[in-house]
PDB file of N, CA and C in Angstrom:
ATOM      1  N   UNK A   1     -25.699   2.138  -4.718  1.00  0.00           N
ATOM      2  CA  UNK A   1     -24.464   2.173  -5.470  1.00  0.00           C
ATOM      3  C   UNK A   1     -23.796   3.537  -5.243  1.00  0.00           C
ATOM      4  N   UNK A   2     -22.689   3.753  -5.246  1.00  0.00           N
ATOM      5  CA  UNK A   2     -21.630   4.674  -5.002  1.00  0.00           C
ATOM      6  C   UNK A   2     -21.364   5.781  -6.225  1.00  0.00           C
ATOM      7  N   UNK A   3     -21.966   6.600  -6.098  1.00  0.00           N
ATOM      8  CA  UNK A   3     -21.621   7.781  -6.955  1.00  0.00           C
ATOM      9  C   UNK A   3     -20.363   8.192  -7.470  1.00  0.00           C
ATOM     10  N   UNK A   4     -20.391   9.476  -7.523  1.00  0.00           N
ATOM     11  CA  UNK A   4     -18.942  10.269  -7.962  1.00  0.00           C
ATOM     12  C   UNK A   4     -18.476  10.512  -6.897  1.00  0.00           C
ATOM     13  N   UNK A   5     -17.397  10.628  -6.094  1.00  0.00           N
ATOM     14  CA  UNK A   5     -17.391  11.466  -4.672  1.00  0.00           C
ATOM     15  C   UNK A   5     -16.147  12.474  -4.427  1.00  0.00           C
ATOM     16  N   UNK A   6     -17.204  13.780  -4.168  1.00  0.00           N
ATOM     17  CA  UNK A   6     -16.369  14.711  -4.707  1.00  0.00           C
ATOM     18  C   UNK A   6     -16.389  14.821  -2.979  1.00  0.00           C
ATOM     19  N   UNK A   7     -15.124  15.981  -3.216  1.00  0.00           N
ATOM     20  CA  UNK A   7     -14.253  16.392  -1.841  1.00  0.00           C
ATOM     21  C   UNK A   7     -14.807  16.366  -0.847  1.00  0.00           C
ATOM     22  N   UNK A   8     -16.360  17.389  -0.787  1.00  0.00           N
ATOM     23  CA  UNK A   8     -16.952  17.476   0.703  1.00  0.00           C
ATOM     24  C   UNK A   8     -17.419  16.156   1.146  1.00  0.00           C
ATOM     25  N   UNK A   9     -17.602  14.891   0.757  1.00  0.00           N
ATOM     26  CA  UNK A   9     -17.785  13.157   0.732  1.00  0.00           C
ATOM     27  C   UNK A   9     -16.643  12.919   1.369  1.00  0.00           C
ATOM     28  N   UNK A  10     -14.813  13.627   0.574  1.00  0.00           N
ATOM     29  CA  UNK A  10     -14.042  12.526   0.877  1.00  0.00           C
ATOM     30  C   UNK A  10     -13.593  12.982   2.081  1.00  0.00           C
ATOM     31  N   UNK A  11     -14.013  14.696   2.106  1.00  0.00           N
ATOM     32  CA  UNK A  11     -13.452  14.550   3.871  1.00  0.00           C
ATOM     33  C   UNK A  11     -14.171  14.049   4.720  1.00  0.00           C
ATOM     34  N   UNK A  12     -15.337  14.296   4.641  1.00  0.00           N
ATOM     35  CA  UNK A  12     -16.263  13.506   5.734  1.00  0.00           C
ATOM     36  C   UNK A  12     -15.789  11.904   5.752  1.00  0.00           C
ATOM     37  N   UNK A  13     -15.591  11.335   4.747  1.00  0.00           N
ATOM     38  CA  UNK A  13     -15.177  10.036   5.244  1.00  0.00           C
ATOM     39  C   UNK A  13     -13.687   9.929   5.716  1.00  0.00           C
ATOM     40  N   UNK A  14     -12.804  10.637   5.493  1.00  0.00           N
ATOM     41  CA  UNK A  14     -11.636  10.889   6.133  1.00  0.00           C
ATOM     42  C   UNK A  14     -12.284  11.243   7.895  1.00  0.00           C
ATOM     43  N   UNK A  15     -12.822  11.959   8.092  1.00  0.00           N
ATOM     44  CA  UNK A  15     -13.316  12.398   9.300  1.00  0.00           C
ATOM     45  C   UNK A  15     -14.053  11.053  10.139  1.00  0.00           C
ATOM     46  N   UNK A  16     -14.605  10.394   9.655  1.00  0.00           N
ATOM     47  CA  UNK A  16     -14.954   9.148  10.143  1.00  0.00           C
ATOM     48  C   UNK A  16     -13.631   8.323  10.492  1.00  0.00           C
ATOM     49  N   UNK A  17     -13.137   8.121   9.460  1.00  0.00           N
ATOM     50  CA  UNK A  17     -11.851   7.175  10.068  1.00  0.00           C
ATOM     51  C   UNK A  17     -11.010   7.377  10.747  1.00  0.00           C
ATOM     52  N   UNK A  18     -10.876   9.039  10.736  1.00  0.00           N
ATOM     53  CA  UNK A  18      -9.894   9.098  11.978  1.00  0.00           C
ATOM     54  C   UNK A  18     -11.056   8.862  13.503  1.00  0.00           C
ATOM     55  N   UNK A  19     -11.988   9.266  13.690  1.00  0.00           N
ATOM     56  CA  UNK A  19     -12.463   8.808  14.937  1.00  0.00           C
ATOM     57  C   UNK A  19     -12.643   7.937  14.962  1.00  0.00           C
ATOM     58  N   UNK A  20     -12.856   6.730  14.121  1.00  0.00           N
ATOM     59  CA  UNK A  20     -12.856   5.685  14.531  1.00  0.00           C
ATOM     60  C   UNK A  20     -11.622   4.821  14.853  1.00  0.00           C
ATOM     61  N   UNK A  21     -10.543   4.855  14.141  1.00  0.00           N
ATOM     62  CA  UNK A  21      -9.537   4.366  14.436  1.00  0.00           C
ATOM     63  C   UNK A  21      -7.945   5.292  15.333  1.00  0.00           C
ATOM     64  N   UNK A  22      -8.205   6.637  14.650  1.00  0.00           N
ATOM     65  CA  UNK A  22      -7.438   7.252  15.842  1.00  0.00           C
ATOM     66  C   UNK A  22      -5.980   7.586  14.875  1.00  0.00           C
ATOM     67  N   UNK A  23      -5.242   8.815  14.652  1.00  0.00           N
ATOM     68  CA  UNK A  23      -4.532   9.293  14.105  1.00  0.00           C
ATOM     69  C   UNK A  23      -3.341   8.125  13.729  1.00  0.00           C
ATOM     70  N   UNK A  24      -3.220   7.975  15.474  1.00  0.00           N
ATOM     71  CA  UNK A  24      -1.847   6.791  15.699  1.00  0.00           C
ATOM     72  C   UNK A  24      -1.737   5.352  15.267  1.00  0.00           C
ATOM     73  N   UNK A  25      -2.962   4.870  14.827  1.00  0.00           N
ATOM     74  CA  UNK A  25      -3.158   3.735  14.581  1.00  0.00           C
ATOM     75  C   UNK A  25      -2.934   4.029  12.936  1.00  0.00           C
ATOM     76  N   UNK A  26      -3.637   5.151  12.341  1.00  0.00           N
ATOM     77  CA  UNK A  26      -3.854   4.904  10.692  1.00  0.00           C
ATOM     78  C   UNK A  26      -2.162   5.410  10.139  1.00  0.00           C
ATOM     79  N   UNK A  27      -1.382   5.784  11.064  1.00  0.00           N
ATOM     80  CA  UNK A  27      -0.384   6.094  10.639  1.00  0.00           C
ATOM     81  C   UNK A  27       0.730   4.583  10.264  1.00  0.00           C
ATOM     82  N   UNK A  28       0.179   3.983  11.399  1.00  0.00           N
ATOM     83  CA  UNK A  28       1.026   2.673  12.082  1.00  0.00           C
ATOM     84  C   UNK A  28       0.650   1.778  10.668  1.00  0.00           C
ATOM     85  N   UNK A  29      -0.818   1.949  10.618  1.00  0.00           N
ATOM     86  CA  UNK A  29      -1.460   0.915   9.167  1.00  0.00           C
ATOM     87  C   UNK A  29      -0.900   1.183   8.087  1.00  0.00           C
ATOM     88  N   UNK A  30      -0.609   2.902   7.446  1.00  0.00           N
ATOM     89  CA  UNK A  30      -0.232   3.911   6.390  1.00  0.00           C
ATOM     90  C   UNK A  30       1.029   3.018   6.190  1.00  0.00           C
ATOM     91  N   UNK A  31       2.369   2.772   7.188  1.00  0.00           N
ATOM     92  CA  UNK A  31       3.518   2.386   7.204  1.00  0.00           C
ATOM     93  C   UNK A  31       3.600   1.356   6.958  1.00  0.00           C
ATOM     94  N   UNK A  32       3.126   0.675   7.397  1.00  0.00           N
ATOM     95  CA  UNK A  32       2.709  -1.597   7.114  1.00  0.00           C
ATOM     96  C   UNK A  32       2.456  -1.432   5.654  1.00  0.00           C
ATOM     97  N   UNK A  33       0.973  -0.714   5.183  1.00  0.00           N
ATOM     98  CA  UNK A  33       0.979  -0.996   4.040  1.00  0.00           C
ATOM     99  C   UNK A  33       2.241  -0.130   2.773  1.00  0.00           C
ATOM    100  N   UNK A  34       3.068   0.507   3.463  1.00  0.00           N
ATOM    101  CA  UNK A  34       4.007   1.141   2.538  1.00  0.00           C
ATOM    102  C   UNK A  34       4.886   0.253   2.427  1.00  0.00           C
ATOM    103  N   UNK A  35       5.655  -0.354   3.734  1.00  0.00           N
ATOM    104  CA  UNK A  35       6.554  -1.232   3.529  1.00  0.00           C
ATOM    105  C   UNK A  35       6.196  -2.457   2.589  1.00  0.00           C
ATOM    106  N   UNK A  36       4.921  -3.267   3.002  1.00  0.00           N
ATOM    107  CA  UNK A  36       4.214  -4.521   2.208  1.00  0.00           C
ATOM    108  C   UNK A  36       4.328  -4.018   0.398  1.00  0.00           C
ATOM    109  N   UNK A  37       4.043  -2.878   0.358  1.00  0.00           N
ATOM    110  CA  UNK A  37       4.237  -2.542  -1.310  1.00  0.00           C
ATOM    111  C   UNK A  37       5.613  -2.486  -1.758  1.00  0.00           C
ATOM    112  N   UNK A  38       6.526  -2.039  -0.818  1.00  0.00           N
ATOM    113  CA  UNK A  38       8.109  -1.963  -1.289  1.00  0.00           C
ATOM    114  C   UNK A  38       8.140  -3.592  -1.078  1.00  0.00           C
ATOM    115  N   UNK A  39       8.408  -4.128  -0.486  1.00  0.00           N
ATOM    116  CA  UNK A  39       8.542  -5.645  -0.164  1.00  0.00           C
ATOM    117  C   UNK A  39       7.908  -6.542  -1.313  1.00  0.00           C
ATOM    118  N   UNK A  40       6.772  -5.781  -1.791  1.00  0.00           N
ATOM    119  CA  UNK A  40       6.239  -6.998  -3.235  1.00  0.00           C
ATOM    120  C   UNK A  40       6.891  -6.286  -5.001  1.00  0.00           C
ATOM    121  N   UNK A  41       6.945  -5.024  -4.364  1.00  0.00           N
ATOM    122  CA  UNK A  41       7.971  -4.420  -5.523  1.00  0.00           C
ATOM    123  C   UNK A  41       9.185  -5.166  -5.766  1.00  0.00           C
ATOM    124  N   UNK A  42      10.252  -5.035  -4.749  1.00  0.00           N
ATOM    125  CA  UNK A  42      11.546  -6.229  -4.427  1.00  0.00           C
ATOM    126  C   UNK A  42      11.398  -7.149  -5.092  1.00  0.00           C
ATOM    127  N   UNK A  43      10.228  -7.932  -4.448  1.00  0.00           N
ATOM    128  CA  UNK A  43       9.938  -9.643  -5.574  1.00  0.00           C
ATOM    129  C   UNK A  43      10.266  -9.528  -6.713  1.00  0.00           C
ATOM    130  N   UNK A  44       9.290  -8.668  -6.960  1.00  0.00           N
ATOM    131  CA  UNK A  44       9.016  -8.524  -8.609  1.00  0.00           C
ATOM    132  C   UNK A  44      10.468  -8.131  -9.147  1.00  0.00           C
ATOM    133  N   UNK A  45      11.320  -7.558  -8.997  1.00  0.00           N
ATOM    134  CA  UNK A  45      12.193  -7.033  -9.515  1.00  0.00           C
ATOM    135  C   UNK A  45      13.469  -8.021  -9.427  1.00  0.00           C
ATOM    136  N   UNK A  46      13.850  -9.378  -8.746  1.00  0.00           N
ATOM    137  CA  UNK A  46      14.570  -9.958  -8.389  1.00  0.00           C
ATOM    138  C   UNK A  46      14.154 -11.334  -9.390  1.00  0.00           C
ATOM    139  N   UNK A  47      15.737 -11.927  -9.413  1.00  0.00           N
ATOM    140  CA  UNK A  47      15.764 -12.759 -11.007  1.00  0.00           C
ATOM    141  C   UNK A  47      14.757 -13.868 -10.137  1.00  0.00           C
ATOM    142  N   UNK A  48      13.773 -14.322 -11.332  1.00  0.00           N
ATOM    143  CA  UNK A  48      13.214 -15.638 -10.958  1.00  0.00           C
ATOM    144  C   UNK A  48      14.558 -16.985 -10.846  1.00  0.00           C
ATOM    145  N   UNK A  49      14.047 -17.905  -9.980  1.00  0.00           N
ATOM    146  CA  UNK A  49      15.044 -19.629  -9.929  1.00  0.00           C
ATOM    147  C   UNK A  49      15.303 -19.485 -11.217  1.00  0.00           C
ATOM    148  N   UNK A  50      14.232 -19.712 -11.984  1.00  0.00           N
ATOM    149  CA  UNK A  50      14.896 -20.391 -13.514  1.00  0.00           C
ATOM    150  C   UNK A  50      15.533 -20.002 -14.008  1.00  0.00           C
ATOM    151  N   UNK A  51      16.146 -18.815 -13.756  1.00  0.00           N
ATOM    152  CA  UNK A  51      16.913 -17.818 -14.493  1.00  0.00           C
ATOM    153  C   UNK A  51      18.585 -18.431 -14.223  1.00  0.00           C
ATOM    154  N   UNK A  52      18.944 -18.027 -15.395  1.00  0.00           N
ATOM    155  CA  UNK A  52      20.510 -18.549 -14.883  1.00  0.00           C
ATOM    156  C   UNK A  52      21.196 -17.163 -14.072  1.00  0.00           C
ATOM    157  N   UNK A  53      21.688 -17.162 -12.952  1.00  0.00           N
ATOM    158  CA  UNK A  53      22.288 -16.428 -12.458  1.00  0.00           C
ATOM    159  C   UNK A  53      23.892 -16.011 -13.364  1.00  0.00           C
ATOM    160  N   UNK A  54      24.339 -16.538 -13.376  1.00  0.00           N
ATOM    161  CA  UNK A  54      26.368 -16.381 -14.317  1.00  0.00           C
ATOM    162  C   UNK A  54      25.666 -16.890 -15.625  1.00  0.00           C
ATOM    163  N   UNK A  55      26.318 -16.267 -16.422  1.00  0.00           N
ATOM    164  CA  UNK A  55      27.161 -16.783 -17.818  1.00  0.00           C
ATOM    165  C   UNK A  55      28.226 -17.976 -18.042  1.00  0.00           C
ATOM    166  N   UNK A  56      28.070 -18.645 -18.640  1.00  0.00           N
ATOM    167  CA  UNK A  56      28.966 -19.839 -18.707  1.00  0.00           C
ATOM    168  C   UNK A  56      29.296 -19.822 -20.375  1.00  0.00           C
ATOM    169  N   UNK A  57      30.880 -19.803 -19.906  1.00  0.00           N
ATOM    170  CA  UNK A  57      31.260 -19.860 -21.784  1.00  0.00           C
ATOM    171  C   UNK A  57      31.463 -21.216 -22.172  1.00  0.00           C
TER     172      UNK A  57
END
């Protein structure tokens, strides 16, 4: 089971992932998953169907 993990842990595992996957790639991933969070933010914030769009007097 997974402890507390303090700094000298989180760089070493920072240090793993960049050799394994490579600066250019985790940047490319960093961006996908930034956009995918703005993109489900949007949803959320936009009137559901059921909603009446206009006012009707």
């Amino acid at each position: 089971m997974i402890g507390k993990l303090g700094w000298p842990e989180l760089l070493i595992l920072l240090a793993i992932v960049v050799l394994v996957f490579g600066v250019g790639r985790i940047g490319k991933i960093a961006g996908e998953l930034g956009s995918g969070i703005q993109a489900f933010r949007k949803g959320l914030e936009e009137k559901k169907p059921d909603e009446p769009t206009d006012k009707q007097a």
